[in-house]
PDB file of N, CA and C in Angstrom:
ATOM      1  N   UNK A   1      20.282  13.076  -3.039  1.00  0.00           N
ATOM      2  CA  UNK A   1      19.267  12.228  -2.463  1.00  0.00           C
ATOM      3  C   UNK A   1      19.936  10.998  -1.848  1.00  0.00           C
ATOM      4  N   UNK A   2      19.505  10.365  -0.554  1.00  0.00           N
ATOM      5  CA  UNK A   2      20.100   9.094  -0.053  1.00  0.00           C
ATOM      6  C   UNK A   2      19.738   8.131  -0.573  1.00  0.00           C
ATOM      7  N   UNK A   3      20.743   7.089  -0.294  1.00  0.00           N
ATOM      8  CA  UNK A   3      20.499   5.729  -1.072  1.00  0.00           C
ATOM      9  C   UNK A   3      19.899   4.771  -0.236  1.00  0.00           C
ATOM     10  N   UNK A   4      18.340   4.212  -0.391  1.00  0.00           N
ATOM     11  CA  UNK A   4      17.641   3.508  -0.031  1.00  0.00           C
ATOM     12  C   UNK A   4      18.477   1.893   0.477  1.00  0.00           C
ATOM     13  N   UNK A   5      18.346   1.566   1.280  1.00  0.00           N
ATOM     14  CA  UNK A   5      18.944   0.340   1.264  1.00  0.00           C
ATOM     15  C   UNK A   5      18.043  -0.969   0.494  1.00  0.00           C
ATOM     16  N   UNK A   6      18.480  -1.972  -0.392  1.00  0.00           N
ATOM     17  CA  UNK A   6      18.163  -2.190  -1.179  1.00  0.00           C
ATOM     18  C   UNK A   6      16.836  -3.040  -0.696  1.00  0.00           C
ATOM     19  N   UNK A   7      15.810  -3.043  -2.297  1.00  0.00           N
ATOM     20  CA  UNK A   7      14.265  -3.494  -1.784  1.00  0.00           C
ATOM     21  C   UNK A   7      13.446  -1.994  -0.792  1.00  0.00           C
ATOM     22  N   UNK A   8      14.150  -1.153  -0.184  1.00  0.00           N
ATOM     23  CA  UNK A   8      13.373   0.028   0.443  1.00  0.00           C
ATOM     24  C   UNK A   8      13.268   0.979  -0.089  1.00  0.00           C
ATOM     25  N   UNK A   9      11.433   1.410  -0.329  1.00  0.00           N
ATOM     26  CA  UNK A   9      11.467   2.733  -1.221  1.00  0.00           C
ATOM     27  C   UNK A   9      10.670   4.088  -0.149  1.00  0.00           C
ATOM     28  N   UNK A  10      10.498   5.150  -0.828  1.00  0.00           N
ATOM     29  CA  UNK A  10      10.070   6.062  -0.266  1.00  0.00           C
ATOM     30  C   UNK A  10       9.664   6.847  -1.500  1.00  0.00           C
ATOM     31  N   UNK A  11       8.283   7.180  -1.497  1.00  0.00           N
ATOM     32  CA  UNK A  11       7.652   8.495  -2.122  1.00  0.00           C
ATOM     33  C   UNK A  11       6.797   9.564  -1.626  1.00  0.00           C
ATOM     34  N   UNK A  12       6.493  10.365  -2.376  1.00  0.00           N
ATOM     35  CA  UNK A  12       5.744  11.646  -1.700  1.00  0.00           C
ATOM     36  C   UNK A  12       4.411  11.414  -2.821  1.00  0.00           C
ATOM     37  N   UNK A  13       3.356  12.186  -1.817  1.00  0.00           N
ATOM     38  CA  UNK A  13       2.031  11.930  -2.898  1.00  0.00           C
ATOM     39  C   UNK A  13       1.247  13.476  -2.100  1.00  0.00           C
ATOM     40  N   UNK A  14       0.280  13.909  -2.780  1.00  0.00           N
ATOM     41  CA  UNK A  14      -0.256  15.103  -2.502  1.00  0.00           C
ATOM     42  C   UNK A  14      -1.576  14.271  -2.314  1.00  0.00           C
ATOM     43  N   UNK A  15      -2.249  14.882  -0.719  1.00  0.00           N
ATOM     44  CA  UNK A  15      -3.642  14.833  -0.861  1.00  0.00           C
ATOM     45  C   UNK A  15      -4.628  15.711  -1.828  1.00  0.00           C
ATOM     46  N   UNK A  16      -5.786  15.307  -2.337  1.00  0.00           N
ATOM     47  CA  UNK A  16      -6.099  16.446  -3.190  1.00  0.00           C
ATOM     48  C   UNK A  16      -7.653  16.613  -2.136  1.00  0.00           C
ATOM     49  N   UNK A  17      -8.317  17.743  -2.615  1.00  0.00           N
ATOM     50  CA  UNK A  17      -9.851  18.285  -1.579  1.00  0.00           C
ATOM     51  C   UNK A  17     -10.652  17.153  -1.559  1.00  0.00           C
ATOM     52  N   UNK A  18     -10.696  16.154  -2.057  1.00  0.00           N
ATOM     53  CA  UNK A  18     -11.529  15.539  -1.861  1.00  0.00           C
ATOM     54  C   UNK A  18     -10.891  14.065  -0.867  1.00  0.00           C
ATOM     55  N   UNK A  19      -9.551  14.135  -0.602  1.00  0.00           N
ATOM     56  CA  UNK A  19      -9.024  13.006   0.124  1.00  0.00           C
ATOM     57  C   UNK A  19      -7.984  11.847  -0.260  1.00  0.00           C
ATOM     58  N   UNK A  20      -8.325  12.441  -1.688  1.00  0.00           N
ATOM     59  CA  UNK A  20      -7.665  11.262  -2.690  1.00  0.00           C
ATOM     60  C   UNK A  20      -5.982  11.689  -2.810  1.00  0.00           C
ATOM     61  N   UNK A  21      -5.550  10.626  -3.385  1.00  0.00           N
ATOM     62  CA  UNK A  21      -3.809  10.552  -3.920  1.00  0.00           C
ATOM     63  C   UNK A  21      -3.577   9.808  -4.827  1.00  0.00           C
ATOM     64  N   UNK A  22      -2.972  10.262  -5.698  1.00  0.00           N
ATOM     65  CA  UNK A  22      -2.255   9.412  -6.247  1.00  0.00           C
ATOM     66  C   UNK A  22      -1.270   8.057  -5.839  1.00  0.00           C
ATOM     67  N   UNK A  23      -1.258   6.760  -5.882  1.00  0.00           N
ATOM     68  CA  UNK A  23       0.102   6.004  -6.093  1.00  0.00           C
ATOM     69  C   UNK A  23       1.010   6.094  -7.398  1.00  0.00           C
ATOM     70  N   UNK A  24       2.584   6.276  -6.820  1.00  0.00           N
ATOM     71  CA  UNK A  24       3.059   7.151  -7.635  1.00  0.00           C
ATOM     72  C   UNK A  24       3.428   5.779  -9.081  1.00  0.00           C
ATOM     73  N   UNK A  25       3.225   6.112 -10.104  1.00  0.00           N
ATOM     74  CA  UNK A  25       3.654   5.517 -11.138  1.00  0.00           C
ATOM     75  C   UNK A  25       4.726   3.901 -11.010  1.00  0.00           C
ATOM     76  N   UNK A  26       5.937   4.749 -10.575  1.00  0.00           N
ATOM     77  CA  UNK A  26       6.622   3.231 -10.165  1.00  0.00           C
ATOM     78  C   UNK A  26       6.434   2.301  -8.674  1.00  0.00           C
ATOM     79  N   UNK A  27       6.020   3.237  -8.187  1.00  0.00           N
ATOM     80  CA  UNK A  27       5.187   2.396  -6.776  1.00  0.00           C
ATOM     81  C   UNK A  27       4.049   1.457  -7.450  1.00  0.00           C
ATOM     82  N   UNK A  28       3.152   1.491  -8.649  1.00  0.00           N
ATOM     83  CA  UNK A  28       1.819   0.718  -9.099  1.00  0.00           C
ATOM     84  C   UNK A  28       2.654  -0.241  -9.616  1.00  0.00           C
ATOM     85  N   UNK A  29       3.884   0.015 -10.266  1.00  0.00           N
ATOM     86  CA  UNK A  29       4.462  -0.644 -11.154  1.00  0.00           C
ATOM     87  C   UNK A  29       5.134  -1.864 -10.481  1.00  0.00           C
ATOM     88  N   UNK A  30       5.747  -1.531  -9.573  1.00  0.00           N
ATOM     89  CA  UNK A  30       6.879  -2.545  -8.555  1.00  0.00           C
ATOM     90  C   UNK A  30       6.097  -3.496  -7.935  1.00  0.00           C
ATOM     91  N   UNK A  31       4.929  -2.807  -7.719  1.00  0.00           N
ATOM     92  CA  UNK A  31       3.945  -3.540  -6.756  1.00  0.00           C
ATOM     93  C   UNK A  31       2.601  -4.656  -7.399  1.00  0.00           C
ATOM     94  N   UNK A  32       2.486  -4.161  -8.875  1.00  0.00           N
ATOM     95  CA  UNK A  32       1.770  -4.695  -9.644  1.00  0.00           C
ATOM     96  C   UNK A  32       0.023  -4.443  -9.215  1.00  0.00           C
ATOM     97  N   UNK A  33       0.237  -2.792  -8.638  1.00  0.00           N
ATOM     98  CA  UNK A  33      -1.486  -2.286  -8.875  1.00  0.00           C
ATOM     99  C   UNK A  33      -1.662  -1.955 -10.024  1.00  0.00           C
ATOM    100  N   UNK A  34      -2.868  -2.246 -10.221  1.00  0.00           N
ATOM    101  CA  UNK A  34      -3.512  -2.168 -11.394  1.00  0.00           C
ATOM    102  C   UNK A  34      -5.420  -1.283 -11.311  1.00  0.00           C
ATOM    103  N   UNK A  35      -5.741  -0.549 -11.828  1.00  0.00           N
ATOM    104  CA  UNK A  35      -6.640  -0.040 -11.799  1.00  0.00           C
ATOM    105  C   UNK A  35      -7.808  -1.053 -11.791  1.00  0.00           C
ATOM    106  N   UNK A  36      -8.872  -0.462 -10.150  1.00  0.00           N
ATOM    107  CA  UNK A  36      -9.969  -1.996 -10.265  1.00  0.00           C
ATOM    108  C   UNK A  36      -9.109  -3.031  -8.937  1.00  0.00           C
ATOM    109  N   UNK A  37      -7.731  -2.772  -8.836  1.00  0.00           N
ATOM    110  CA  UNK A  37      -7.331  -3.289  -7.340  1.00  0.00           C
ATOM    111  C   UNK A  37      -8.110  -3.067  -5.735  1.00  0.00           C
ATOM    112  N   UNK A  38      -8.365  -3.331  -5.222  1.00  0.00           N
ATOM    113  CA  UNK A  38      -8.400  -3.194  -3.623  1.00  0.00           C
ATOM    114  C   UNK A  38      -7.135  -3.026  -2.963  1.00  0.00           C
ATOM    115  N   UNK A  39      -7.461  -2.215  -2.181  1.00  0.00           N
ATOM    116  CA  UNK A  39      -5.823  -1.847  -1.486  1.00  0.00           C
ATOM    117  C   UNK A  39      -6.287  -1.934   0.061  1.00  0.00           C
ATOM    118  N   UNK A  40      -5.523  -2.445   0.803  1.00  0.00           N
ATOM    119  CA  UNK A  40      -6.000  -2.513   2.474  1.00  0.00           C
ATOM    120  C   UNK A  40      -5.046  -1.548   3.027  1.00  0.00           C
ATOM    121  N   UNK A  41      -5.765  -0.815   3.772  1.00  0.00           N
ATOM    122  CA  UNK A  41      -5.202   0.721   4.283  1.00  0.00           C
ATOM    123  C   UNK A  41      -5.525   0.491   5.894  1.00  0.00           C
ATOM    124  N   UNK A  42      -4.132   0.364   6.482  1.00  0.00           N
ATOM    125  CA  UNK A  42      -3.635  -0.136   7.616  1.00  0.00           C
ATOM    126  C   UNK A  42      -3.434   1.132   8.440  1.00  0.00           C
ATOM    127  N   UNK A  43      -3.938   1.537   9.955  1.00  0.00           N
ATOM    128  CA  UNK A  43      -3.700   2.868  10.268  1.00  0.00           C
ATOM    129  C   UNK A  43      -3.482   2.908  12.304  1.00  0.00           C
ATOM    130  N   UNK A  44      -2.614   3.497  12.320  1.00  0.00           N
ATOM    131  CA  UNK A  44      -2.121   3.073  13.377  1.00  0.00           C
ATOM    132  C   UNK A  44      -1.943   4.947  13.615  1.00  0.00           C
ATOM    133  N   UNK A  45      -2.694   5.023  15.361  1.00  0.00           N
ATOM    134  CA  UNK A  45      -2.286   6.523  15.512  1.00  0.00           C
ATOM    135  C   UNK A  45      -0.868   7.241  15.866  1.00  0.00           C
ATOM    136  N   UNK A  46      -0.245   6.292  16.489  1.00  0.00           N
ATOM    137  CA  UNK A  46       1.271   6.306  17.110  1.00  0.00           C
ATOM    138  C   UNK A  46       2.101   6.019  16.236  1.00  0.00           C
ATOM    139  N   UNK A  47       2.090   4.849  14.653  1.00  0.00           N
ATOM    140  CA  UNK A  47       2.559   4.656  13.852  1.00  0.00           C
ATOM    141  C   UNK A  47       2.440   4.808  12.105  1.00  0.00           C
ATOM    142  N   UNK A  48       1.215   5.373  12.107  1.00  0.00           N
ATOM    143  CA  UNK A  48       1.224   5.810  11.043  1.00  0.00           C
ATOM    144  C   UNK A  48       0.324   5.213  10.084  1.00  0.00           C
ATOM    145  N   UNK A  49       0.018   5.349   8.659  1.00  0.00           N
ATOM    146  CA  UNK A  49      -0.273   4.803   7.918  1.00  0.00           C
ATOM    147  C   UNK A  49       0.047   3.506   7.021  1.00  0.00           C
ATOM    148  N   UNK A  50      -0.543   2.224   6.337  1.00  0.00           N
ATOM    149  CA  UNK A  50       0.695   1.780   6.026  1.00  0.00           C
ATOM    150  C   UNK A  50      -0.498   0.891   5.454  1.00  0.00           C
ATOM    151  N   UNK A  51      -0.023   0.561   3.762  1.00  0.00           N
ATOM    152  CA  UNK A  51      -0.868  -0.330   2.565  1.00  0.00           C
ATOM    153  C   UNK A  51      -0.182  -0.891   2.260  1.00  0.00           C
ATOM    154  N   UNK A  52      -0.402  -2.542   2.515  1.00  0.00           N
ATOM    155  CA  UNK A  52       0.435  -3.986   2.734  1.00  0.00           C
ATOM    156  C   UNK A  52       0.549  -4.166   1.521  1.00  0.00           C
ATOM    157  N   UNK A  53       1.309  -4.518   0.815  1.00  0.00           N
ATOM    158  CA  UNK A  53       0.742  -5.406  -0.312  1.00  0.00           C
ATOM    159  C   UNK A  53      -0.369  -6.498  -0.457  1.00  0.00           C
ATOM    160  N   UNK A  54      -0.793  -7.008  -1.963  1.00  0.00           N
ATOM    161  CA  UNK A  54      -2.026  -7.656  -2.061  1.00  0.00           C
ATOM    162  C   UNK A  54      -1.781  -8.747  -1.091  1.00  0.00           C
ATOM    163  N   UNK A  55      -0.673  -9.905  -1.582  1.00  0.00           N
ATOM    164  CA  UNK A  55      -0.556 -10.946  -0.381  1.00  0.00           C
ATOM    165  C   UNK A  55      -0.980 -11.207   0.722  1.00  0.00           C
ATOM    166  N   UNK A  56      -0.393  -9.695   1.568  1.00  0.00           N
ATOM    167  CA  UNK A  56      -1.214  -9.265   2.753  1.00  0.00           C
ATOM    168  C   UNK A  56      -2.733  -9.282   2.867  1.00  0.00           C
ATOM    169  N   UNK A  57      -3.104  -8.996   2.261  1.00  0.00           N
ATOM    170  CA  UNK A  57      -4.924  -9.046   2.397  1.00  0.00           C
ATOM    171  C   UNK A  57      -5.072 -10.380   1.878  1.00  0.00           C
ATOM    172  N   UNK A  58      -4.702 -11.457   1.317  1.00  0.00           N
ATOM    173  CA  UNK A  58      -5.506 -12.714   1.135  1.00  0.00           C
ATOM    174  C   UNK A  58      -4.726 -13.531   2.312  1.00  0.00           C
ATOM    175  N   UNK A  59      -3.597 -13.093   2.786  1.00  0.00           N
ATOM    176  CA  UNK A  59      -3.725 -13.856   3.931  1.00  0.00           C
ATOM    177  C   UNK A  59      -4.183 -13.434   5.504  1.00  0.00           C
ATOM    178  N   UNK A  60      -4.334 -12.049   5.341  1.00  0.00           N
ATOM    179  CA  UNK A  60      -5.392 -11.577   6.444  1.00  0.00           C
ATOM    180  C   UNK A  60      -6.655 -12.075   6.218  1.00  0.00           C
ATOM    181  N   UNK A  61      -7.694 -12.134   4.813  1.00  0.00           N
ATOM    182  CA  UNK A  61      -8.666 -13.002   4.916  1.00  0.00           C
ATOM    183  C   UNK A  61      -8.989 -14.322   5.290  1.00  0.00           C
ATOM    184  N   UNK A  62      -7.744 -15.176   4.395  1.00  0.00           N
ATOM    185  CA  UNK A  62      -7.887 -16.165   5.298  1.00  0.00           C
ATOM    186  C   UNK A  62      -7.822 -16.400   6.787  1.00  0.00           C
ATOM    187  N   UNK A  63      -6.814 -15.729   7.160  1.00  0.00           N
ATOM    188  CA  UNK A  63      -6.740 -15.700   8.851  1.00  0.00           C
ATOM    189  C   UNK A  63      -8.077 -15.513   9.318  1.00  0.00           C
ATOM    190  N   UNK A  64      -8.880 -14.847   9.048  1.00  0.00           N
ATOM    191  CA  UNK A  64      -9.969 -14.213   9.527  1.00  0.00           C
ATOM    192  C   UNK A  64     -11.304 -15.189   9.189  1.00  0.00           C
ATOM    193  N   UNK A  65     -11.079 -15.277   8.028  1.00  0.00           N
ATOM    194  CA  UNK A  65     -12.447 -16.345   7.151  1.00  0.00           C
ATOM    195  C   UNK A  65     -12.420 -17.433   6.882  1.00  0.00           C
ATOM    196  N   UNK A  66     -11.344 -17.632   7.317  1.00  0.00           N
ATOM    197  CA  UNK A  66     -10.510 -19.336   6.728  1.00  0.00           C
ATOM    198  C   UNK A  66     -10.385 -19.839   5.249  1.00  0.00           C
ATOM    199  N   UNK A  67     -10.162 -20.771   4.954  1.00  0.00           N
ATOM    200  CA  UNK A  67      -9.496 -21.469   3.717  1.00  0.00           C
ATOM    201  C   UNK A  67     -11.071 -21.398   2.909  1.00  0.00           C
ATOM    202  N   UNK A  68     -12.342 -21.332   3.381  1.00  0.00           N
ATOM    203  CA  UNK A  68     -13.207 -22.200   2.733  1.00  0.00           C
ATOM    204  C   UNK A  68     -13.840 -21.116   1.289  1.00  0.00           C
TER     205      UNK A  68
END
């Protein structure tokens, strides 16, 4: 297997019939999801899929909704 350059990960996840996936165990872990999280699911047709971390969504809200 290749060696990630450091801080970069990569996993595999199975869709199941109804749409769903798993996040894989040490991906919840590194990232600090926790069951009862919101996850912002970013989707780009030319680039792909892509779920920011939490950070990302409170400062996309603010951007959007402001400080108040």
């Amino acid at each position: 297997m290749k060696n990630f350059p450091e801080g970069k990960y990569a996993w595999t996840v199975t869709v199941g019939e109804k749409g769903q996936f798993v996040i894989p165990k040490q991906a919840r872990e590194l990232f600090g999801i926790k069951p009862g999280d919101t996850l912002l699911l970013l989707g780009d047709t030319e680039k792909g899929i892509a779920i920011p971390p939490k950070a990302a969504f409170a400062e996309l809200s603010r951007a959007v909704f402001g400080d108040d």
